[in-house]
PDB file of N, CA and C in Angstrom:
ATOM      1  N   UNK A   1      45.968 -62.879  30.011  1.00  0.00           N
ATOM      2  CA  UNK A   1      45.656 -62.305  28.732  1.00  0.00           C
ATOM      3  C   UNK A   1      46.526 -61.073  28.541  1.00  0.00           C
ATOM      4  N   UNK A   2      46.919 -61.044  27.313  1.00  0.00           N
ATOM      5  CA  UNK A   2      48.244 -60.005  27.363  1.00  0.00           C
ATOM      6  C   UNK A   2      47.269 -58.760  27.233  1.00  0.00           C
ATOM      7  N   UNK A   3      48.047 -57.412  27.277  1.00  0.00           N
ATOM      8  CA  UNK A   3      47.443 -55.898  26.875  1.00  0.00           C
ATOM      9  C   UNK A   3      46.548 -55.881  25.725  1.00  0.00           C
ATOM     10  N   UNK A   4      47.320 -56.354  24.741  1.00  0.00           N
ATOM     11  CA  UNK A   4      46.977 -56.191  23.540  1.00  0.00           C
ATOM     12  C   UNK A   4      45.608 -56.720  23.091  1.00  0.00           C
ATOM     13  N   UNK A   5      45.816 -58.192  23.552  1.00  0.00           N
ATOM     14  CA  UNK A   5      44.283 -58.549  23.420  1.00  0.00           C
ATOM     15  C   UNK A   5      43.353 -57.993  24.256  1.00  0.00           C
ATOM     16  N   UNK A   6      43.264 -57.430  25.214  1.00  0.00           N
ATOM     17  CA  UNK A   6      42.471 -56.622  26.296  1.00  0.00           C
ATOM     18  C   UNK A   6      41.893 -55.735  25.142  1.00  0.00           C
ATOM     19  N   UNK A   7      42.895 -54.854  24.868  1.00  0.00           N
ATOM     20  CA  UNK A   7      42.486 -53.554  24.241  1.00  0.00           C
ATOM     21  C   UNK A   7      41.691 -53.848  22.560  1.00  0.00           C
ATOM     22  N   UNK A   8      42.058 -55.095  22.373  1.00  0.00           N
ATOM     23  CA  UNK A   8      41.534 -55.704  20.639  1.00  0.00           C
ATOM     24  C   UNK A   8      39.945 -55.927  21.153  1.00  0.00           C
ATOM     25  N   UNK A   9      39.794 -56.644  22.151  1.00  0.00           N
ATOM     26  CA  UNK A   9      38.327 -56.916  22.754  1.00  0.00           C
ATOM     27  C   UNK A   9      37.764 -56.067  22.951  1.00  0.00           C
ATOM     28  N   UNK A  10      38.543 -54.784  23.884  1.00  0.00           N
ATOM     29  CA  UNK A  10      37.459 -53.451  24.203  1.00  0.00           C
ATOM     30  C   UNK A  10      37.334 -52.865  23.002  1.00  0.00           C
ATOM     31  N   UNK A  11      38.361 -52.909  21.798  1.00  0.00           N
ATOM     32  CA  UNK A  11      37.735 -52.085  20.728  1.00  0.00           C
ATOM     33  C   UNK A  11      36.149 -52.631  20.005  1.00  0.00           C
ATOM     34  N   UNK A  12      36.877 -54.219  19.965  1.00  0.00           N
ATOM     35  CA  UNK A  12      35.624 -54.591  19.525  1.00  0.00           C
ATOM     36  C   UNK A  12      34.174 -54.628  19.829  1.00  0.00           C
ATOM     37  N   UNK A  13      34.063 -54.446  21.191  1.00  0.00           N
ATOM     38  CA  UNK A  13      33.036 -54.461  22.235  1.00  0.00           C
ATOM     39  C   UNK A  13      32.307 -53.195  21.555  1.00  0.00           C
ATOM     40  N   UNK A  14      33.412 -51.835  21.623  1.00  0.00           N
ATOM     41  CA  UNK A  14      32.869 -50.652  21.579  1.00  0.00           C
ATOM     42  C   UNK A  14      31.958 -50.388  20.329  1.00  0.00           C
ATOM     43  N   UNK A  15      33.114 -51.108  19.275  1.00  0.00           N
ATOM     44  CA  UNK A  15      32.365 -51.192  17.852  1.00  0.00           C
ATOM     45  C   UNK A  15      31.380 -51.369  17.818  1.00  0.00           C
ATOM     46  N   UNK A  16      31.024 -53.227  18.097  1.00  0.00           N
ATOM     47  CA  UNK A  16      29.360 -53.681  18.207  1.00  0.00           C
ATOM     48  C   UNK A  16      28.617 -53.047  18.948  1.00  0.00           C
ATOM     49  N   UNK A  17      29.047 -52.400  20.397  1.00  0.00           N
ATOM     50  CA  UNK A  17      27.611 -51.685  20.519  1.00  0.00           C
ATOM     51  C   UNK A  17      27.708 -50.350  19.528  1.00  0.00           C
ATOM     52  N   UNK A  18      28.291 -49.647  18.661  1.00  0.00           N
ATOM     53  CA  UNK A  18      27.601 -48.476  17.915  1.00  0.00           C
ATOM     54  C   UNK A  18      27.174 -49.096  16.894  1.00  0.00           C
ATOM     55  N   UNK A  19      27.391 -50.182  16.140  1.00  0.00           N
ATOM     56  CA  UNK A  19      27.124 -50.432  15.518  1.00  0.00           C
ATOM     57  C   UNK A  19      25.313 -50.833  15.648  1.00  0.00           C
ATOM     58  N   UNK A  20      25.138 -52.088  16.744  1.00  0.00           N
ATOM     59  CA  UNK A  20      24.321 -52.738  17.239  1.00  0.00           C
ATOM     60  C   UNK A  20      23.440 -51.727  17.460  1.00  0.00           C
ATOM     61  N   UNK A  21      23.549 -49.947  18.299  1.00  0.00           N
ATOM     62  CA  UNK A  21      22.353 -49.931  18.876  1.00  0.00           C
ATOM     63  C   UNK A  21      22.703 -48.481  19.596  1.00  0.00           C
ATOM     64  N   UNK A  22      23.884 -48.050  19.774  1.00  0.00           N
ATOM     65  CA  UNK A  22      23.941 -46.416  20.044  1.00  0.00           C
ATOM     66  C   UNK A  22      24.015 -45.747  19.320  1.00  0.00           C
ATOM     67  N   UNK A  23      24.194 -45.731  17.961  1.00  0.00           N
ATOM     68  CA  UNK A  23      24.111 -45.370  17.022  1.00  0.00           C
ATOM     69  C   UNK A  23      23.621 -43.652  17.072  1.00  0.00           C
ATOM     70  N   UNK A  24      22.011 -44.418  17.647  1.00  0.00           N
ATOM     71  CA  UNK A  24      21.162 -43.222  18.041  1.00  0.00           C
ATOM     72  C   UNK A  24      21.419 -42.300  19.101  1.00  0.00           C
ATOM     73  N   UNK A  25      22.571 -42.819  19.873  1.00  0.00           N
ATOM     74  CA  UNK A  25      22.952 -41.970  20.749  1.00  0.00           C
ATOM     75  C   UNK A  25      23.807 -40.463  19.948  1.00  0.00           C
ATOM     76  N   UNK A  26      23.487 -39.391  20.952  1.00  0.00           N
ATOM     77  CA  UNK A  26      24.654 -38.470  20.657  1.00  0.00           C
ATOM     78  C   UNK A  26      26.152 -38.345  20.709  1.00  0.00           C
ATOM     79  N   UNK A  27      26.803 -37.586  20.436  1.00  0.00           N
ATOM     80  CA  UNK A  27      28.374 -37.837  20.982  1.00  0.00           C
ATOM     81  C   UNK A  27      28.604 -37.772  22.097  1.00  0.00           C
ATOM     82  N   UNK A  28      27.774 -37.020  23.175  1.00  0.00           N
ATOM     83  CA  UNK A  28      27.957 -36.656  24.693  1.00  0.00           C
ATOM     84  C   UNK A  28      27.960 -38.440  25.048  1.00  0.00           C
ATOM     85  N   UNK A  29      26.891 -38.385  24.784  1.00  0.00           N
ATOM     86  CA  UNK A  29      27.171 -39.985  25.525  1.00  0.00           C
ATOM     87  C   UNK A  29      28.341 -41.389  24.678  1.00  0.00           C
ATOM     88  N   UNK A  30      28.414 -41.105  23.424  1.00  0.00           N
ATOM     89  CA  UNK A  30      29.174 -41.938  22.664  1.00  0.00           C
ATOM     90  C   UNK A  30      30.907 -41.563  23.457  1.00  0.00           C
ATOM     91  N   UNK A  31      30.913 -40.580  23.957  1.00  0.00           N
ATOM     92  CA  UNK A  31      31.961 -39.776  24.734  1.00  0.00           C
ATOM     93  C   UNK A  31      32.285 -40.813  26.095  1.00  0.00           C
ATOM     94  N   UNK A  32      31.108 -40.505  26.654  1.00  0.00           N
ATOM     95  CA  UNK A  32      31.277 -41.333  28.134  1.00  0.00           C
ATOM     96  C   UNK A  32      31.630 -42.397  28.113  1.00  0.00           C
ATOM     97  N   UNK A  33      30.653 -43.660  26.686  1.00  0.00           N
ATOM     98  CA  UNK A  33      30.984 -45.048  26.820  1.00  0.00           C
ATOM     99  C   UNK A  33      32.146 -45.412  26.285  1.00  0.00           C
ATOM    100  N   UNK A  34      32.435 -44.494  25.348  1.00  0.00           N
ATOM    101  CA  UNK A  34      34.222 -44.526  25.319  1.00  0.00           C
ATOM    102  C   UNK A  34      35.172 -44.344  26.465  1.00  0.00           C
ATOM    103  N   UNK A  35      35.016 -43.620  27.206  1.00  0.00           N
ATOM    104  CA  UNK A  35      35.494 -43.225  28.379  1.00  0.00           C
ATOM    105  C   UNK A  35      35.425 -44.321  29.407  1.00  0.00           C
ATOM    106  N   UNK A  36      34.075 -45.157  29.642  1.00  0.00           N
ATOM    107  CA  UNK A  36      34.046 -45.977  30.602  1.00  0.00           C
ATOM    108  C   UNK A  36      34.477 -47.428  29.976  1.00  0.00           C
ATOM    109  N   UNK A  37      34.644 -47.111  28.922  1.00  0.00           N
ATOM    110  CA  UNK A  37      35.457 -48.702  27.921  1.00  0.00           C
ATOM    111  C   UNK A  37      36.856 -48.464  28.194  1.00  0.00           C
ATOM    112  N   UNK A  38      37.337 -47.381  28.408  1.00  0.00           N
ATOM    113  CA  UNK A  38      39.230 -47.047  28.637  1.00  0.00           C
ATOM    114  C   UNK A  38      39.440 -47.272  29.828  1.00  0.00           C
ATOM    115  N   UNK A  39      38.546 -46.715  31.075  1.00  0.00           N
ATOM    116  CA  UNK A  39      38.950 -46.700  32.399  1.00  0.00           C
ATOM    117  C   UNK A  39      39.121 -48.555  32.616  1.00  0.00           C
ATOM    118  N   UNK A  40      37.429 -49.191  31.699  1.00  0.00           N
ATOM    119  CA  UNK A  40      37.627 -50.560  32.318  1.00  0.00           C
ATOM    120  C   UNK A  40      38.837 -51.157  32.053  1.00  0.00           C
ATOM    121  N   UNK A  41      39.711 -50.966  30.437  1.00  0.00           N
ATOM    122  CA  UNK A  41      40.792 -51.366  30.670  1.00  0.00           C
ATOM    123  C   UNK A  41      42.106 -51.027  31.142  1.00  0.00           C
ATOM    124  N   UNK A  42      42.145 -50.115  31.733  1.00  0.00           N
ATOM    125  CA  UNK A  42      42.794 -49.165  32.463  1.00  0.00           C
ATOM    126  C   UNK A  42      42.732 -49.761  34.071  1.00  0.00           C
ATOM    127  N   UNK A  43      41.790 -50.374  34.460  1.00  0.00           N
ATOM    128  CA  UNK A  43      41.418 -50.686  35.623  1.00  0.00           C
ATOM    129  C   UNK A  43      42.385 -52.247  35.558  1.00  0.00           C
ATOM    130  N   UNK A  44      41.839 -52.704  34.401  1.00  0.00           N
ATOM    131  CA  UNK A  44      42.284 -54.421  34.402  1.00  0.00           C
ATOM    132  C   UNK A  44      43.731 -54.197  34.204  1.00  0.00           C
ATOM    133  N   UNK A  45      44.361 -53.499  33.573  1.00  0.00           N
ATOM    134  CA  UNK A  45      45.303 -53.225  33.098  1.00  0.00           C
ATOM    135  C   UNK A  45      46.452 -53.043  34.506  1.00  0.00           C
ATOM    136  N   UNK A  46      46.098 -52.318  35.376  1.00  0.00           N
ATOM    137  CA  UNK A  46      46.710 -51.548  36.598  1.00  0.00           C
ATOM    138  C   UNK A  46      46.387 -52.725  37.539  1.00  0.00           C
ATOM    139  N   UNK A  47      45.299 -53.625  37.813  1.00  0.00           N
ATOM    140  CA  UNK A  47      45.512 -54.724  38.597  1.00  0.00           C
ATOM    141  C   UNK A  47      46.172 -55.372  38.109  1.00  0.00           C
ATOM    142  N   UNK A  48      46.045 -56.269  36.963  1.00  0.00           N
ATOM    143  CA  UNK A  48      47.367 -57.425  36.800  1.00  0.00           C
ATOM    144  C   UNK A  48      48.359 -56.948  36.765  1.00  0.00           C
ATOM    145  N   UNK A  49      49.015 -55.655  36.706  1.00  0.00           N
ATOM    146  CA  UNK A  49      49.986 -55.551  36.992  1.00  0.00           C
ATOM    147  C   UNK A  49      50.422 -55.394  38.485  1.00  0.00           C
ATOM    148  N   UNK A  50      49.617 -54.945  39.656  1.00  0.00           N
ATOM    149  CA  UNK A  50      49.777 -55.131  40.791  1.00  0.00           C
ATOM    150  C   UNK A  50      49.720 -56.481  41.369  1.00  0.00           C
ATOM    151  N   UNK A  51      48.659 -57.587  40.754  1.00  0.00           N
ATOM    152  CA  UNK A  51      48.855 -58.883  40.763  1.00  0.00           C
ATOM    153  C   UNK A  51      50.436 -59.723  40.757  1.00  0.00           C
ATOM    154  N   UNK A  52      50.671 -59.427  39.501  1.00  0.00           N
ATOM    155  CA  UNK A  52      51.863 -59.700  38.872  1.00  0.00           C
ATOM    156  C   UNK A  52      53.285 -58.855  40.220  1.00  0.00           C
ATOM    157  N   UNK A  53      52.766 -57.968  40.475  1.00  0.00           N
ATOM    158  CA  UNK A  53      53.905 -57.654  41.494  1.00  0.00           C
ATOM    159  C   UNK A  53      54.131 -58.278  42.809  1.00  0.00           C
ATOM    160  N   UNK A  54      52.864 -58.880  42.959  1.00  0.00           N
ATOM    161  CA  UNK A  54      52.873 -59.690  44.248  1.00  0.00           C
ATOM    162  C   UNK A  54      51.904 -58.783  45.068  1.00  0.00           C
ATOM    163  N   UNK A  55      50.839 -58.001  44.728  1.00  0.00           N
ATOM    164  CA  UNK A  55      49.791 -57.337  45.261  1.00  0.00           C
ATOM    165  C   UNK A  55      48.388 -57.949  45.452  1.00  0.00           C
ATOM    166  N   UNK A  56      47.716 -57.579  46.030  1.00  0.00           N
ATOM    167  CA  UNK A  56      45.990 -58.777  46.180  1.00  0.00           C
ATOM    168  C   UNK A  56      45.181 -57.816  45.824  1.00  0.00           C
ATOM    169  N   UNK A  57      44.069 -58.703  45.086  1.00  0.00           N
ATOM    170  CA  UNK A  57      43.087 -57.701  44.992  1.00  0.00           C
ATOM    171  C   UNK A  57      42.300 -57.212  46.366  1.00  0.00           C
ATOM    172  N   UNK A  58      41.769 -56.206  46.064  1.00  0.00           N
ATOM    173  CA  UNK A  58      41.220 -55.768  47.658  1.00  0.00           C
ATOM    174  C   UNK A  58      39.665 -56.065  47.266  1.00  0.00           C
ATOM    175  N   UNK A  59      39.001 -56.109  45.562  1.00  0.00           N
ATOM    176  CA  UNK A  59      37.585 -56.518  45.463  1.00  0.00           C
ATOM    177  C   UNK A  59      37.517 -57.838  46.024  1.00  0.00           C
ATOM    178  N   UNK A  60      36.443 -57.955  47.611  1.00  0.00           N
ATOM    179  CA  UNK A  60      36.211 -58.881  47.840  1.00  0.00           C
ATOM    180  C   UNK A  60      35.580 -60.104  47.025  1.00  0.00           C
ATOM    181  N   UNK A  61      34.789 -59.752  45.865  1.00  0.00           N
ATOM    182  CA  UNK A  61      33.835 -60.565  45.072  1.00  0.00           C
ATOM    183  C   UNK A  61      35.055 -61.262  44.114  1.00  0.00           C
ATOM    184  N   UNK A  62      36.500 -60.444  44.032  1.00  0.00           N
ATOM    185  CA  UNK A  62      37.242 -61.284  42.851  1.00  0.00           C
ATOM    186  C   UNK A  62      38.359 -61.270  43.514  1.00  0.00           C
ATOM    187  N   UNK A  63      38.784 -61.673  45.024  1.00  0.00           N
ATOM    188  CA  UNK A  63      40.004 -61.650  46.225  1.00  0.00           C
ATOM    189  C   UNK A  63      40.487 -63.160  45.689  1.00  0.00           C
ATOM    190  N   UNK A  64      39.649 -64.189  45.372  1.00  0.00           N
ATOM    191  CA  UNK A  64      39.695 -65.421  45.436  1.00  0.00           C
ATOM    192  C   UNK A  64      39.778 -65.536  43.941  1.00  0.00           C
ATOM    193  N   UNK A  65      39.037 -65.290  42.792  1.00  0.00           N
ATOM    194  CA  UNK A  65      38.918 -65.599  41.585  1.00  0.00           C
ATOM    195  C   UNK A  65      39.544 -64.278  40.806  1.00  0.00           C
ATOM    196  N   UNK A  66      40.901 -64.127  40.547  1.00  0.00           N
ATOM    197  CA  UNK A  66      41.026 -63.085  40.063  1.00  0.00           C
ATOM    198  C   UNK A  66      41.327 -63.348  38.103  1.00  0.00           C
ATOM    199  N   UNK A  67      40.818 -64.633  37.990  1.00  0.00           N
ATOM    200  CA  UNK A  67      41.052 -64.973  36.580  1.00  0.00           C
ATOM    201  C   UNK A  67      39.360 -64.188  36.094  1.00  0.00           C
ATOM    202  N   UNK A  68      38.660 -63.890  36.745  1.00  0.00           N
ATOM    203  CA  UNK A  68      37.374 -63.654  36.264  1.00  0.00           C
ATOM    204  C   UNK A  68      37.253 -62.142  36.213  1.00  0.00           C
ATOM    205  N   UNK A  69      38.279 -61.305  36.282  1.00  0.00           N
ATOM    206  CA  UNK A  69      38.701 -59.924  36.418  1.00  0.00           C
ATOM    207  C   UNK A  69      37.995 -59.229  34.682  1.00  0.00           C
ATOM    208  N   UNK A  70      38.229 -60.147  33.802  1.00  0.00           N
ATOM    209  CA  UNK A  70      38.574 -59.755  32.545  1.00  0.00           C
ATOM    210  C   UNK A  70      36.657 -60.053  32.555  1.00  0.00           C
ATOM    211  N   UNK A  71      36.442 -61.342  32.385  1.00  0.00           N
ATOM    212  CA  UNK A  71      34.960 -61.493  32.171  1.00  0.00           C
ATOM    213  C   UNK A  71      33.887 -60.091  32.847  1.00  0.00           C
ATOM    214  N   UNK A  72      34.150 -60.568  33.951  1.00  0.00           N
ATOM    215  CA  UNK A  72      33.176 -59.783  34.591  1.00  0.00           C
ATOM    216  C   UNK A  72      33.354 -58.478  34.451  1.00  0.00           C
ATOM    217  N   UNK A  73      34.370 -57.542  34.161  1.00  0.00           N
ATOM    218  CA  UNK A  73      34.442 -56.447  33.792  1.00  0.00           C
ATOM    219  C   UNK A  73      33.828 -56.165  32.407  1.00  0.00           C
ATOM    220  N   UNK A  74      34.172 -57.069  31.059  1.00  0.00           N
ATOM    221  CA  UNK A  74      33.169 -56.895  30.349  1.00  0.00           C
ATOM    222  C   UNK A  74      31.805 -57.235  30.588  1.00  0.00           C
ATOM    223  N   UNK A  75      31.621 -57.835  31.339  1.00  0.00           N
ATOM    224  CA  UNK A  75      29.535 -58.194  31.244  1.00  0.00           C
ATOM    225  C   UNK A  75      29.435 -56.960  32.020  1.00  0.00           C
ATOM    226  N   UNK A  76      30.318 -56.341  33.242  1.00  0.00           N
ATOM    227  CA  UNK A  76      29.623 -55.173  33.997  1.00  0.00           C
ATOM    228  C   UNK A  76      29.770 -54.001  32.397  1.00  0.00           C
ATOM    229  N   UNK A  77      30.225 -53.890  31.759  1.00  0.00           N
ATOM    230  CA  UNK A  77      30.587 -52.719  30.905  1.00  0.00           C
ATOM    231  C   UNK A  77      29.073 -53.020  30.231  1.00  0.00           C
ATOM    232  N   UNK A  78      28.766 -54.202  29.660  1.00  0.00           N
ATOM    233  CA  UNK A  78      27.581 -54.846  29.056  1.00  0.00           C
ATOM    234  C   UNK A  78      26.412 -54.207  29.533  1.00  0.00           C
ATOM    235  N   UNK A  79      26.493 -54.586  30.351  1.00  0.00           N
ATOM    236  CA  UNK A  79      25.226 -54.357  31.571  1.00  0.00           C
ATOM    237  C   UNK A  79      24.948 -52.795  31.608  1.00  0.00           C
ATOM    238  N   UNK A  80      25.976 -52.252  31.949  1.00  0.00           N
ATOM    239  CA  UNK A  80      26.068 -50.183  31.980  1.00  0.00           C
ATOM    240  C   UNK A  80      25.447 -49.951  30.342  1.00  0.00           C
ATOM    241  N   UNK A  81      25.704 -50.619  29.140  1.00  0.00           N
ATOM    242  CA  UNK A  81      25.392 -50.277  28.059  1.00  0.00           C
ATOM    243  C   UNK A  81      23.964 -51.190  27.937  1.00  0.00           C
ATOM    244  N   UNK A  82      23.564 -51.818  28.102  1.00  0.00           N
ATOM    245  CA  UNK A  82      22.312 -52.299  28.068  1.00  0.00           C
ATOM    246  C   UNK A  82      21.382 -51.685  28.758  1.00  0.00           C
ATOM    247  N   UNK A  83      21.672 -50.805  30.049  1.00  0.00           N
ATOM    248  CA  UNK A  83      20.636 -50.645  30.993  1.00  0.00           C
ATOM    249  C   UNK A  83      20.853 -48.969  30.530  1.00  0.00           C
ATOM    250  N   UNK A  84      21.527 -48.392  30.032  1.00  0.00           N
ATOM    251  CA  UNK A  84      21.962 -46.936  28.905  1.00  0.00           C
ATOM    252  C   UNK A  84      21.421 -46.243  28.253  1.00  0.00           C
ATOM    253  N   UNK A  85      21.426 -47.877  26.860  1.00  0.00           N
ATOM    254  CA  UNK A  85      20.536 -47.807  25.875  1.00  0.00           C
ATOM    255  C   UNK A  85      18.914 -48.073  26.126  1.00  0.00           C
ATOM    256  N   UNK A  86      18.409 -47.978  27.657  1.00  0.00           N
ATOM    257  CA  UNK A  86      16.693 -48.127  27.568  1.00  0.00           C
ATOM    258  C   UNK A  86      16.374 -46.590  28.244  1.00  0.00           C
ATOM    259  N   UNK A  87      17.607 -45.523  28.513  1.00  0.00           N
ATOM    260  CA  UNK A  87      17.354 -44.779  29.508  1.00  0.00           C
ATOM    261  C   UNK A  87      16.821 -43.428  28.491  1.00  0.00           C
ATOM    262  N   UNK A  88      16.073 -42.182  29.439  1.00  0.00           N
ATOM    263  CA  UNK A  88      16.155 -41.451  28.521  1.00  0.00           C
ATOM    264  C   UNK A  88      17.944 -40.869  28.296  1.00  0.00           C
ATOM    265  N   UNK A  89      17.888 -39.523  27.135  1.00  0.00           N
ATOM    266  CA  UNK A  89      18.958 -39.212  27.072  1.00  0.00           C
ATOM    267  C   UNK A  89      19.732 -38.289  27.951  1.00  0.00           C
ATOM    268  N   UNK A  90      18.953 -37.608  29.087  1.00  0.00           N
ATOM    269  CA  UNK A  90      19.692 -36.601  30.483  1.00  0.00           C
ATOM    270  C   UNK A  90      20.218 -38.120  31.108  1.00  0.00           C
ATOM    271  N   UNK A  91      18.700 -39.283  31.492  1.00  0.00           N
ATOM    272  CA  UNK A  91      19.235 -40.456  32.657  1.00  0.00           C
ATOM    273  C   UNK A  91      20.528 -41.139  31.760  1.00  0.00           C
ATOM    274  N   UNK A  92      20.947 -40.964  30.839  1.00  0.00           N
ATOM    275  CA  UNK A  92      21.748 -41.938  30.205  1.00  0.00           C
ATOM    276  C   UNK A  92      23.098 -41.358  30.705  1.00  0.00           C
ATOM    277  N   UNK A  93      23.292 -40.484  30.089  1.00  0.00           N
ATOM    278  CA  UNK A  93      24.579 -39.184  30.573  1.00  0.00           C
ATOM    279  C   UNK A  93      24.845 -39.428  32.176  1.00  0.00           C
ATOM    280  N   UNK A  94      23.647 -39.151  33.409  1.00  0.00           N
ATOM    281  CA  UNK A  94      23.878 -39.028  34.230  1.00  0.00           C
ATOM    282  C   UNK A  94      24.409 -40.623  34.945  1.00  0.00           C
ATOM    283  N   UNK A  95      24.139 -42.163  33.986  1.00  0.00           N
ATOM    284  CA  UNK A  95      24.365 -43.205  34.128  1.00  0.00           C
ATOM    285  C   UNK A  95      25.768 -43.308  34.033  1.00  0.00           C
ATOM    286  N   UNK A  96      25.776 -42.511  33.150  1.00  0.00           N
ATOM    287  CA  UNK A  96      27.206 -43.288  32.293  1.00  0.00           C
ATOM    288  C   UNK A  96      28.636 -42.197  33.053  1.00  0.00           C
ATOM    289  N   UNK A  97      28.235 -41.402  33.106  1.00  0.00           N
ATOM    290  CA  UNK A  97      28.662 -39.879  34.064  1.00  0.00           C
ATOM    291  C   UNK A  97      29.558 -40.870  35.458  1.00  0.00           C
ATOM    292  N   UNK A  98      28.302 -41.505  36.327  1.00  0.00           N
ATOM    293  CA  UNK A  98      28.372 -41.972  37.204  1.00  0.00           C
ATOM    294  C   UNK A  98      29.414 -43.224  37.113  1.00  0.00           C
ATOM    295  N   UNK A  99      29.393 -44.015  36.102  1.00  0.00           N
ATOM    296  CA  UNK A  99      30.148 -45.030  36.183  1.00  0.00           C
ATOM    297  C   UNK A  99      31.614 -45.092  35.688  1.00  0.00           C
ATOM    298  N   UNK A 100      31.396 -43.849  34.777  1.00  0.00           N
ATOM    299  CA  UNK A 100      32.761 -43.285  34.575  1.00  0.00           C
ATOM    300  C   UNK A 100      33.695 -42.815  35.893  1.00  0.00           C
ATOM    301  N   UNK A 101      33.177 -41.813  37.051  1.00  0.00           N
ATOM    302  CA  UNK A 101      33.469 -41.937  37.824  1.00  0.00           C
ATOM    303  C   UNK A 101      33.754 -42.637  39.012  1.00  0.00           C
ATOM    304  N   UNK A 102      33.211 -43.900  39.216  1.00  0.00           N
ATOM    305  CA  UNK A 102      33.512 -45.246  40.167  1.00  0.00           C
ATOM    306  C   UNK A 102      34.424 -45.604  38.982  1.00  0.00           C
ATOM    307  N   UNK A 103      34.535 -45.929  38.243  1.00  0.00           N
ATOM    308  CA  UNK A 103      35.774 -46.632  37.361  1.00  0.00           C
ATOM    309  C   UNK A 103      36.721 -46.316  37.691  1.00  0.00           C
ATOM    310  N   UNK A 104      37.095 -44.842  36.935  1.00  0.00           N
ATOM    311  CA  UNK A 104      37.884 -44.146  37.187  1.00  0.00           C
ATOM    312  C   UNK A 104      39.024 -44.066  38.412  1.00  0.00           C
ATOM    313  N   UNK A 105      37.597 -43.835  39.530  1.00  0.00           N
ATOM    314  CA  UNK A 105      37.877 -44.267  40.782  1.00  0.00           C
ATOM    315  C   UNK A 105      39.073 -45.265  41.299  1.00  0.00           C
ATOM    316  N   UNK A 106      38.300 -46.580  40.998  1.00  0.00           N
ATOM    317  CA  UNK A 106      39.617 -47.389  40.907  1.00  0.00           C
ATOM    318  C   UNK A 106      40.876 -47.744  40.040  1.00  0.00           C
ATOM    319  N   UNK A 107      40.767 -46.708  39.399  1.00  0.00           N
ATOM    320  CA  UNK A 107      42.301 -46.890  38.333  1.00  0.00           C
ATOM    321  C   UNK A 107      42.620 -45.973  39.119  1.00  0.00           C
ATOM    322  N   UNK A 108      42.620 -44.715  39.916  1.00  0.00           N
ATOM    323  CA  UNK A 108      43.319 -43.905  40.637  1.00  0.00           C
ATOM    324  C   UNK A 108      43.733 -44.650  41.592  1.00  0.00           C
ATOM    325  N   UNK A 109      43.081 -45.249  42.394  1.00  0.00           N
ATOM    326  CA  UNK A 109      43.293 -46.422  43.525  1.00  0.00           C
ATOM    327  C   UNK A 109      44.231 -47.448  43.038  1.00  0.00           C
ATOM    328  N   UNK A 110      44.096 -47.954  41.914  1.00  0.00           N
ATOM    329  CA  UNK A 110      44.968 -48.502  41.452  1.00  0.00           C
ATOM    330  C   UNK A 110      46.882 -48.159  41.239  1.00  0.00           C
ATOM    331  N   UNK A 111      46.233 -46.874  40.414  1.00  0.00           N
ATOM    332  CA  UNK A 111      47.528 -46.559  40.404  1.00  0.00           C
ATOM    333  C   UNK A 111      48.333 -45.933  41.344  1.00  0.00           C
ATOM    334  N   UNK A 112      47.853 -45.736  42.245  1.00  0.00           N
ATOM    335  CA  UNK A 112      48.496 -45.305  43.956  1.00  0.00           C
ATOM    336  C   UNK A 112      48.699 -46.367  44.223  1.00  0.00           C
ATOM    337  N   UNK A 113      48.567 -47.442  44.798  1.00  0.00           N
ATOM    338  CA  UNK A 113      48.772 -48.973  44.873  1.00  0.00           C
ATOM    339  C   UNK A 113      50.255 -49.192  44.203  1.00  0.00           C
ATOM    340  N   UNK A 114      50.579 -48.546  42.682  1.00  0.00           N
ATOM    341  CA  UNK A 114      51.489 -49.212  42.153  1.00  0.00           C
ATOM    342  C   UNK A 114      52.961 -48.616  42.557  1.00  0.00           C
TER     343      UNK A 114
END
């Protein structure tokens, strides 16, 4: 899947959920899930290109299936925004806080790799 469509999907993703249902959220957190919507493609983005160089993934769960890189990164993004939107608004921040940072995480890892 080229860049472009990556980044057409995460916009859209981001859209429907404000649209759908954060709405009610503040900007602090409308902040983060923006943030953890860039790293995810930032993440996918920096593996296929290490893929593409002749690099392996080191996630054991996608070592073998690395076509499922794209899926499962959106249902995990899904999942962080579903389980978000039931939290209060400190646990939400400190959710989204958190996953921003493991993301993150591996786009640094990533991009040392490259």
């Amino acid at each position: 899947m080229s860049g472009v469509r990556i980044k057409n999907k995460a916009i859209l993703i981001v859209v429907m959920m404000v649209i759908s249902g954060c709405a009610h959220w503040d900007r602090t957190d409308k902040v983060l899930l923006a943030g953890l919507t860039v790293a995810c493609i930032a993440d996918v983005a920096t593996t296929r290109h290490i893929l593409n160089d002749g690099g392996e993934e080191k996630n054991p769960i996608l070592s073998r299936n690395t076509e499922l890189i794209i899926p499962l990164g959106l249902a995990a993004l899904g999942v962080v925004y579903l389980i978000s939107d039931q939290l209060s608004p400190t646990a939400r921040k400190w959710l989204l806080g958190m996953a921003n940072g493991i993301k993150w995480g591996c786009v640094v890892h990533n991009a040392n790799e490259l």
